[in-house]
N, C-alpha and C. Protein backbone atom coordinates (compact mmCIF):
# COMPACT_ATOMS: atom_id res chain seq x y z
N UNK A 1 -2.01 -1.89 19.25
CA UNK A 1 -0.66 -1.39 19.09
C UNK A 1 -0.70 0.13 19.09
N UNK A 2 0.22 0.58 19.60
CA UNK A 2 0.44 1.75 19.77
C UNK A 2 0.67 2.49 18.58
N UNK A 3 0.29 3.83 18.15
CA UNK A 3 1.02 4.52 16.73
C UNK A 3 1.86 5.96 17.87
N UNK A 4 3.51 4.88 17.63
CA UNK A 4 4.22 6.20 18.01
C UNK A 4 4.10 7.46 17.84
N UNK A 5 3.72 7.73 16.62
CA UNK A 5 3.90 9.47 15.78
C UNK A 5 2.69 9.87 16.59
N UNK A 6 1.59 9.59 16.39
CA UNK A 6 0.19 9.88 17.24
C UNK A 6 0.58 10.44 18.66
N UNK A 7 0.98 9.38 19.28
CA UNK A 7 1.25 10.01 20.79
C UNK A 7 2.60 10.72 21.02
N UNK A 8 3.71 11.56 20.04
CA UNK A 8 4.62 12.15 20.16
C UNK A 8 3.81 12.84 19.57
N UNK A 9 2.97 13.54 18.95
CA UNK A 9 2.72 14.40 18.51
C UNK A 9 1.53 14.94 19.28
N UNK A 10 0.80 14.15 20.05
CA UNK A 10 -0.10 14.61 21.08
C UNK A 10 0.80 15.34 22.38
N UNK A 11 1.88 14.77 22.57
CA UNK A 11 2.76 15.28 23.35
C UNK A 11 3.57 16.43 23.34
N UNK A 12 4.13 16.53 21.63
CA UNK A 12 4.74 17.63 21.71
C UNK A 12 3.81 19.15 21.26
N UNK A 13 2.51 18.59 21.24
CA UNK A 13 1.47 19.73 20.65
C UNK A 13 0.90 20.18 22.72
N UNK A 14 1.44 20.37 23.21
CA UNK A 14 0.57 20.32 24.82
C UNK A 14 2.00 20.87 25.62
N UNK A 15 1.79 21.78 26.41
CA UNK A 15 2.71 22.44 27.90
C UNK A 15 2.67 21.61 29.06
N UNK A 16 3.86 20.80 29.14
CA UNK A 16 4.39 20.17 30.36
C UNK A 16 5.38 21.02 30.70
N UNK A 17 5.24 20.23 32.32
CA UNK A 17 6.55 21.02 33.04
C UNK A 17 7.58 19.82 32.28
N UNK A 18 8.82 20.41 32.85
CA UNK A 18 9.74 19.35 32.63
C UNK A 18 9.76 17.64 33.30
N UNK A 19 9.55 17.95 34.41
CA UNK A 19 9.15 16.12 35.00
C UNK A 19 7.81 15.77 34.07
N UNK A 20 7.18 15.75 33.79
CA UNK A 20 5.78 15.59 32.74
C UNK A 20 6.40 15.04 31.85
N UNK A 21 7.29 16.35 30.96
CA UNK A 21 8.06 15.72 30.00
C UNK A 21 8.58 14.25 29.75
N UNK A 22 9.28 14.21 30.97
CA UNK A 22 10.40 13.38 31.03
C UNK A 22 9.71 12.17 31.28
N UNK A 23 8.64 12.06 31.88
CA UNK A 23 7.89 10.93 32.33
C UNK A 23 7.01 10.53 31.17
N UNK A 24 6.60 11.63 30.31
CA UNK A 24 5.69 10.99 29.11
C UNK A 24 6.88 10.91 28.14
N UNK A 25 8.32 11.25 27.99
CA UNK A 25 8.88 10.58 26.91
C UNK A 25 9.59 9.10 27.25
N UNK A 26 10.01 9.13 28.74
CA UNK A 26 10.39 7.65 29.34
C UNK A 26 9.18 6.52 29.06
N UNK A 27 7.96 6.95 29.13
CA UNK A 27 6.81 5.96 28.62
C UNK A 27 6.96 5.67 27.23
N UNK A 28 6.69 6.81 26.76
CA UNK A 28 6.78 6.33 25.44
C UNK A 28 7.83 5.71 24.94
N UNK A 29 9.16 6.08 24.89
CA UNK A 29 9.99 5.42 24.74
C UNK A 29 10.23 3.76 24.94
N UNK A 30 9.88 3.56 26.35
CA UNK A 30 9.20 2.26 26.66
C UNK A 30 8.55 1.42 26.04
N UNK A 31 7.26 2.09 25.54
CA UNK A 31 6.48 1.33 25.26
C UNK A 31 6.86 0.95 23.98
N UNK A 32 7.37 2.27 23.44
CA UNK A 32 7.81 1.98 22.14
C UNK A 32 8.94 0.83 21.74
N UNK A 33 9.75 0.72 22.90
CA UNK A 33 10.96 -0.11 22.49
C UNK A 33 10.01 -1.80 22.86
N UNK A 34 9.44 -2.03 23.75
CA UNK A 34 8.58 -3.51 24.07
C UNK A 34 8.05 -3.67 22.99
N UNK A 35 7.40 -2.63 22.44
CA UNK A 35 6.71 -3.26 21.06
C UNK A 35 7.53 -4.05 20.06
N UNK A 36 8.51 -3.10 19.75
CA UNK A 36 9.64 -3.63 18.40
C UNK A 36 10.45 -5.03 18.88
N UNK A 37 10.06 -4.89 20.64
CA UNK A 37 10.87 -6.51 20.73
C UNK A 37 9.68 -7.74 20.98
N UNK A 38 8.74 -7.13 21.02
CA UNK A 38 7.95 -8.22 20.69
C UNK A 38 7.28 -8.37 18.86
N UNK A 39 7.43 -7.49 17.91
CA UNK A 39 7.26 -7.70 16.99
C UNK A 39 8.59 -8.47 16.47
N UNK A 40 10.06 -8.52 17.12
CA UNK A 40 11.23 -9.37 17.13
C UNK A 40 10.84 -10.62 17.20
N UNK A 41 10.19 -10.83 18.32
CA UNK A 41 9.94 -12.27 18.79
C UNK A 41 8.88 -13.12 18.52
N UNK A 42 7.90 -12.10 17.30
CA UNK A 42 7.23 -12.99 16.62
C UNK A 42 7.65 -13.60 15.02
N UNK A 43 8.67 -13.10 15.17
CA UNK A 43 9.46 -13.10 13.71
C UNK A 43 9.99 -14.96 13.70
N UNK A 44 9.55 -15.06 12.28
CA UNK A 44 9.69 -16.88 12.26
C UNK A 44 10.97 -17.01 11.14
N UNK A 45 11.91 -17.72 11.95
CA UNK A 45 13.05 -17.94 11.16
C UNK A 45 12.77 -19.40 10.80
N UNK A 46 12.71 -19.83 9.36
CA UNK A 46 12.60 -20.65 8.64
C UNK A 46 14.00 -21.76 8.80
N UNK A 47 13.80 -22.86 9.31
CA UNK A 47 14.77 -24.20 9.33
C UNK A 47 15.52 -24.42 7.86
N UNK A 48 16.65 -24.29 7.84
CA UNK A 48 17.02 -24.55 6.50
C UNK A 48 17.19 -26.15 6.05
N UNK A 49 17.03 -26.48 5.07
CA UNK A 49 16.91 -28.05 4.51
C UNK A 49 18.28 -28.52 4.99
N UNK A 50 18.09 -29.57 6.19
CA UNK A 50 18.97 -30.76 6.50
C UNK A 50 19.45 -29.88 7.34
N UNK A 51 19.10 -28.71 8.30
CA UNK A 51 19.21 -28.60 9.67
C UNK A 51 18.33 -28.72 10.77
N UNK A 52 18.88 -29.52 12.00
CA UNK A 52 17.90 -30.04 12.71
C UNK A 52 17.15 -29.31 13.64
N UNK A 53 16.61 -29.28 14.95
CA UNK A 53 15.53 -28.44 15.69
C UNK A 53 16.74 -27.94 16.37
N UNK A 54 17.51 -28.32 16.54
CA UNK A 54 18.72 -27.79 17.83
C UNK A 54 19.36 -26.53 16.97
N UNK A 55 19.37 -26.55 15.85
CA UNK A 55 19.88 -25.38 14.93
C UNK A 55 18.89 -24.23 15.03
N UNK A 56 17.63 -24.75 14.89
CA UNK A 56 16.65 -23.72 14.92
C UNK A 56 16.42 -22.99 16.36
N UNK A 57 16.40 -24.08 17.33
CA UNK A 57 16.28 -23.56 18.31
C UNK A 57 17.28 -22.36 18.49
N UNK A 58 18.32 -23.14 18.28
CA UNK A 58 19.55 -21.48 18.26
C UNK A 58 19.63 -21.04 18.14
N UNK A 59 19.05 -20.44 16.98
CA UNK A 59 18.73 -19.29 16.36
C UNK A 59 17.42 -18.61 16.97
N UNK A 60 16.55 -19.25 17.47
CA UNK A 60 15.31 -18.68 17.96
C UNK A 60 16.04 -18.11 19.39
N UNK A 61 16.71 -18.87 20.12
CA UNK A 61 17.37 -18.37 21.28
C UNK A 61 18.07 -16.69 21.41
N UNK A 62 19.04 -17.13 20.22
CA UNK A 62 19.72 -15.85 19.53
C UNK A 62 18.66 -14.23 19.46
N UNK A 63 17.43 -14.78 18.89
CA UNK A 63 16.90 -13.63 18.60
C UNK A 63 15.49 -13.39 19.85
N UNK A 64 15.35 -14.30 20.79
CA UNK A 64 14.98 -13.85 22.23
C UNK A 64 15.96 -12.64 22.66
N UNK A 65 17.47 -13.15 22.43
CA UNK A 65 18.35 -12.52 23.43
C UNK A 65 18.57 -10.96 22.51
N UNK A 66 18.29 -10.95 21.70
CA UNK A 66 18.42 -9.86 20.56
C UNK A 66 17.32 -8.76 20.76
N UNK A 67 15.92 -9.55 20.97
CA UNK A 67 15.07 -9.01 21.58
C UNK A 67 14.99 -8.33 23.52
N UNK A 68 15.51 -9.01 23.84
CA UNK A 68 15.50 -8.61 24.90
C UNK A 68 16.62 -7.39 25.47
N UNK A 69 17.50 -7.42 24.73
CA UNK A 69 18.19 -6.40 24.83
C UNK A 69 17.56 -4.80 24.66
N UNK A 70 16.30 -4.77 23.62
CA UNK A 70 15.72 -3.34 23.45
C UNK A 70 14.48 -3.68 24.63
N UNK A 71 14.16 -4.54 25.01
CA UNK A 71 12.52 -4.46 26.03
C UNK A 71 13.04 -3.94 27.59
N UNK A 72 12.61 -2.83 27.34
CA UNK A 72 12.54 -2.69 28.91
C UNK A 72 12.10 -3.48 29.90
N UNK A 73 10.79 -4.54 29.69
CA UNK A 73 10.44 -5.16 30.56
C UNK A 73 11.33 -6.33 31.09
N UNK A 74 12.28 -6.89 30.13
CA UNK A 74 12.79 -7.86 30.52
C UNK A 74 14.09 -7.22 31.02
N UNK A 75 14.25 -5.82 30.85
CA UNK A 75 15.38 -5.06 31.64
C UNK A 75 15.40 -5.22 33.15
N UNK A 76 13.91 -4.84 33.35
CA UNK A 76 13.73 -4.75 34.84
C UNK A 76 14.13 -5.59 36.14
């Protein structure tokens, strides 16, 4: 896993041109947002007593689509 602060701070300690810039904060940014939606999508929502798999599933669905809204990859 990546440590955001680490590589913004390797970045903002160093002279880029501006495209440099823009290309190492579009990465990072990136990478940074895939991470938080896959740490989303390992997240376990607990079945509540006397609801069935179709409830859960829904909710697991819900928070794919929750996730996928910040991943760039599934933007693409």
């Amino acid at each position: 896993m990546m440590n955001i602060e680490a590589v913004l701070i390797g970045l903002l300690s160093t002279t880029h041109t501006p495209e440099q810039a823009e290309h190492a904060a579009r990465t990072v940014l990136r990478d940074h947002a895939h991470q938080l939606a896959e740490q989303q999508r390992k997240h376990f929502i607990p079945r509540p007593q006397g609801k069935s798999a179709d409830y859960v599933r829904g909710l697991d669905d819900g928070l794919d689509a929750a996730a996928d809204l910040i991943d760039p990859e599934v933007q693409r």
